[in-house]
C-alpha atoms as a PDB file:
ATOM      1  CA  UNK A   1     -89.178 110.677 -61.558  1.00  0.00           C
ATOM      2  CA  UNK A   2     -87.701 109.124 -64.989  1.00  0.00           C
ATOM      3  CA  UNK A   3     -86.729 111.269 -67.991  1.00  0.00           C
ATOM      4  CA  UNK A   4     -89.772 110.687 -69.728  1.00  0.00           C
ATOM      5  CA  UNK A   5     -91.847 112.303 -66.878  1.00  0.00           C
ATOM      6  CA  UNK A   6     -89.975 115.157 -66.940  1.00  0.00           C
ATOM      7  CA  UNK A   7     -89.943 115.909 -70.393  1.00  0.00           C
ATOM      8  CA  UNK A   8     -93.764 115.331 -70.489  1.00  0.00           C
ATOM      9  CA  UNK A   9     -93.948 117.870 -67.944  1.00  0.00           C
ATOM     10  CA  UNK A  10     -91.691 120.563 -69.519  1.00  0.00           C
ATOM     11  CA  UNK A  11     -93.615 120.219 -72.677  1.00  0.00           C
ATOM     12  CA  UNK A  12     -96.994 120.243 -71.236  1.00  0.00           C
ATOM     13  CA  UNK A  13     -95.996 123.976 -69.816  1.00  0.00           C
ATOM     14  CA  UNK A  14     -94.857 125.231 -73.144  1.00  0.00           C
ATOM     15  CA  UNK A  15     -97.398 123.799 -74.827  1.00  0.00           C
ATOM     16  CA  UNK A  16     -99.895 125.780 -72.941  1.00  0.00           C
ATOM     17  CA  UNK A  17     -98.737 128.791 -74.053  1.00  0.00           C
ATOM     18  CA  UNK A  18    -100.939 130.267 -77.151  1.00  0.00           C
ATOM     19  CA  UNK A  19     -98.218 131.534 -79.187  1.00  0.00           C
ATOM     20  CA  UNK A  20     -96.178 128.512 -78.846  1.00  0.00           C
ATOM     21  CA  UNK A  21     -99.340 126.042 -80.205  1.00  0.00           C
ATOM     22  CA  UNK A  22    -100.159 128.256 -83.555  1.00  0.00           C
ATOM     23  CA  UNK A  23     -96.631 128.574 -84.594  1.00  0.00           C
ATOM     24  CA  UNK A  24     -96.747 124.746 -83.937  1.00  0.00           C
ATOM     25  CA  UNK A  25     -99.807 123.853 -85.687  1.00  0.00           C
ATOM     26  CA  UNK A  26     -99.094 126.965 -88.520  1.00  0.00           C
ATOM     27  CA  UNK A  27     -95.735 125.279 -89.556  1.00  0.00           C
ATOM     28  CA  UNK A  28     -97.216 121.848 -89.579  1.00  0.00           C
ATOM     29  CA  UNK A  29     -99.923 122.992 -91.455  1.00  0.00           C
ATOM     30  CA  UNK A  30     -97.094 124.536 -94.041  1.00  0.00           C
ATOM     31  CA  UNK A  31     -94.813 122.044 -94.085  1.00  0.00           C
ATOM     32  CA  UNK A  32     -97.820 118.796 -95.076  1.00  0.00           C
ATOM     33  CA  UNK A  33     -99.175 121.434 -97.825  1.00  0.00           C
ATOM     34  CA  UNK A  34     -96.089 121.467 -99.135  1.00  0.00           C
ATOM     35  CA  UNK A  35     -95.389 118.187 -99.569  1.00  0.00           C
ATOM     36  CA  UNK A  36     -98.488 117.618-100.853  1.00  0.00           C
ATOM     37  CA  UNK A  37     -98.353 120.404-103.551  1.00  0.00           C
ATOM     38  CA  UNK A  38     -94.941 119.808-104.810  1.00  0.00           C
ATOM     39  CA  UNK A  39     -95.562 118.276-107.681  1.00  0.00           C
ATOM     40  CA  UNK A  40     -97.839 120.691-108.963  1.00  0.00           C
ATOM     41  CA  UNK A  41     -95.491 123.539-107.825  1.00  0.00           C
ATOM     42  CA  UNK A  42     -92.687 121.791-109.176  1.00  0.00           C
ATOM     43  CA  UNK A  43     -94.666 121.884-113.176  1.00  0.00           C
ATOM     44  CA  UNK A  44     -95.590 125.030-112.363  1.00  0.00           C
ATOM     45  CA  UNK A  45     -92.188 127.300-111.241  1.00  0.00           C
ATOM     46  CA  UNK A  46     -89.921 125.060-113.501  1.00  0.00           C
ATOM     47  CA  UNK A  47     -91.848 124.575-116.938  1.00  0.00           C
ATOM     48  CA  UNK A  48     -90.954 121.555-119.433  1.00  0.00           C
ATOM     49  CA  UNK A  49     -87.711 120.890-121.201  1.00  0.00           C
ATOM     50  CA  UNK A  50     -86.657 122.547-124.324  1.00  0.00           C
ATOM     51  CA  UNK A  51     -86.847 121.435-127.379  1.00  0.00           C
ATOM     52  CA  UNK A  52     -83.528 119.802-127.654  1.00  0.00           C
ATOM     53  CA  UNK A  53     -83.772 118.459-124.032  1.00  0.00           C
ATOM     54  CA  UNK A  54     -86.994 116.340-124.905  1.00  0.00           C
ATOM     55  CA  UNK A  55     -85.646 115.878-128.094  1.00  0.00           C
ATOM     56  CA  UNK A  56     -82.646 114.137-126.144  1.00  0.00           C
ATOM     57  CA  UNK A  57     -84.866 112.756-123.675  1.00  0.00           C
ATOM     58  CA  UNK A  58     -87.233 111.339-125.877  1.00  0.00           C
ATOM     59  CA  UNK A  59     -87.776 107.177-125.537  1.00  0.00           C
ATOM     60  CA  UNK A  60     -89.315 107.157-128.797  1.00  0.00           C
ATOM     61  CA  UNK A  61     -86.504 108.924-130.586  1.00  0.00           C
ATOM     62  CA  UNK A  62     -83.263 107.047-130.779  1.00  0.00           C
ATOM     63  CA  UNK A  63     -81.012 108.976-132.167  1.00  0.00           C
ATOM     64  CA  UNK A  64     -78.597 109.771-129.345  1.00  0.00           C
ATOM     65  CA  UNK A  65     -78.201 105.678-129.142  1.00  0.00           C
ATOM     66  CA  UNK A  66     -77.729 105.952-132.588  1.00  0.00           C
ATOM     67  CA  UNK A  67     -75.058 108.755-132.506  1.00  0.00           C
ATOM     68  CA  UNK A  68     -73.140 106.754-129.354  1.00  0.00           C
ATOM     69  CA  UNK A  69     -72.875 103.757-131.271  1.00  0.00           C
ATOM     70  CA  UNK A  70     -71.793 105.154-134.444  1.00  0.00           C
ATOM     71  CA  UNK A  71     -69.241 106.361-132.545  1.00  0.00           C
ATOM     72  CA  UNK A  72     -67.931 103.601-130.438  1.00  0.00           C
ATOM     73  CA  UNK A  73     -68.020 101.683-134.366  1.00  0.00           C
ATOM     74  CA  UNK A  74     -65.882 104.728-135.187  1.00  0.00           C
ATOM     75  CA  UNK A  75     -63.470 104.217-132.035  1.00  0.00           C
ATOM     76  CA  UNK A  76     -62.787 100.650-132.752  1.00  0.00           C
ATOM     77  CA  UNK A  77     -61.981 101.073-136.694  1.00  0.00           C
ATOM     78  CA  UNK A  78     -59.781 103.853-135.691  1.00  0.00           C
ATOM     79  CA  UNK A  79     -57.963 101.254-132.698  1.00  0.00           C
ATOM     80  CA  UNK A  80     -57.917  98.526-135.875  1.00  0.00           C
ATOM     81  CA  UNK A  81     -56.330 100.896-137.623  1.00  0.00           C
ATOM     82  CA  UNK A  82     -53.467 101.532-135.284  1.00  0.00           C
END
């Protein structure tokens, strides 16, 4: 009698049981719709950005590159300065 038989056995008894079976195949049923709907969930319970986020998100806009590097330009005259 290995391990494997055993085990095989114990699960063949509880999976007999009714209950046991639908809360088995409910959950998996759940859990794979899920999965599969999360992206339309996810659009749907947490809508777009704001304005300023896609502003600030936006690869066609470049003005927070533009800001950053005025600013390190800024940073460095000040450190010449010193």
């Amino acid at each position: 009698m290995s391990l494997l038989d055993s085990l095989r056995r114990r699960a063949t008894k509880i999976w007999a049981i009714p209950i046991v079976r639908q809360v088995a195949i409910t959950t998996g049923i759940i859990i794979g719709c899920s999965i599969y709907y999360y992206p339309i969930m996810k659009v749907h319970f947490f809508p777009d950005r704001t304005p300023e986020e896609k502003a600030l998100f936006d690869k066609n806009n470049l003005y927070p590159i533009k800001v950053r590097k005025q600013r390190e330009l800024e940073a460095q005259q000040q450190a010449a300065k010193s």
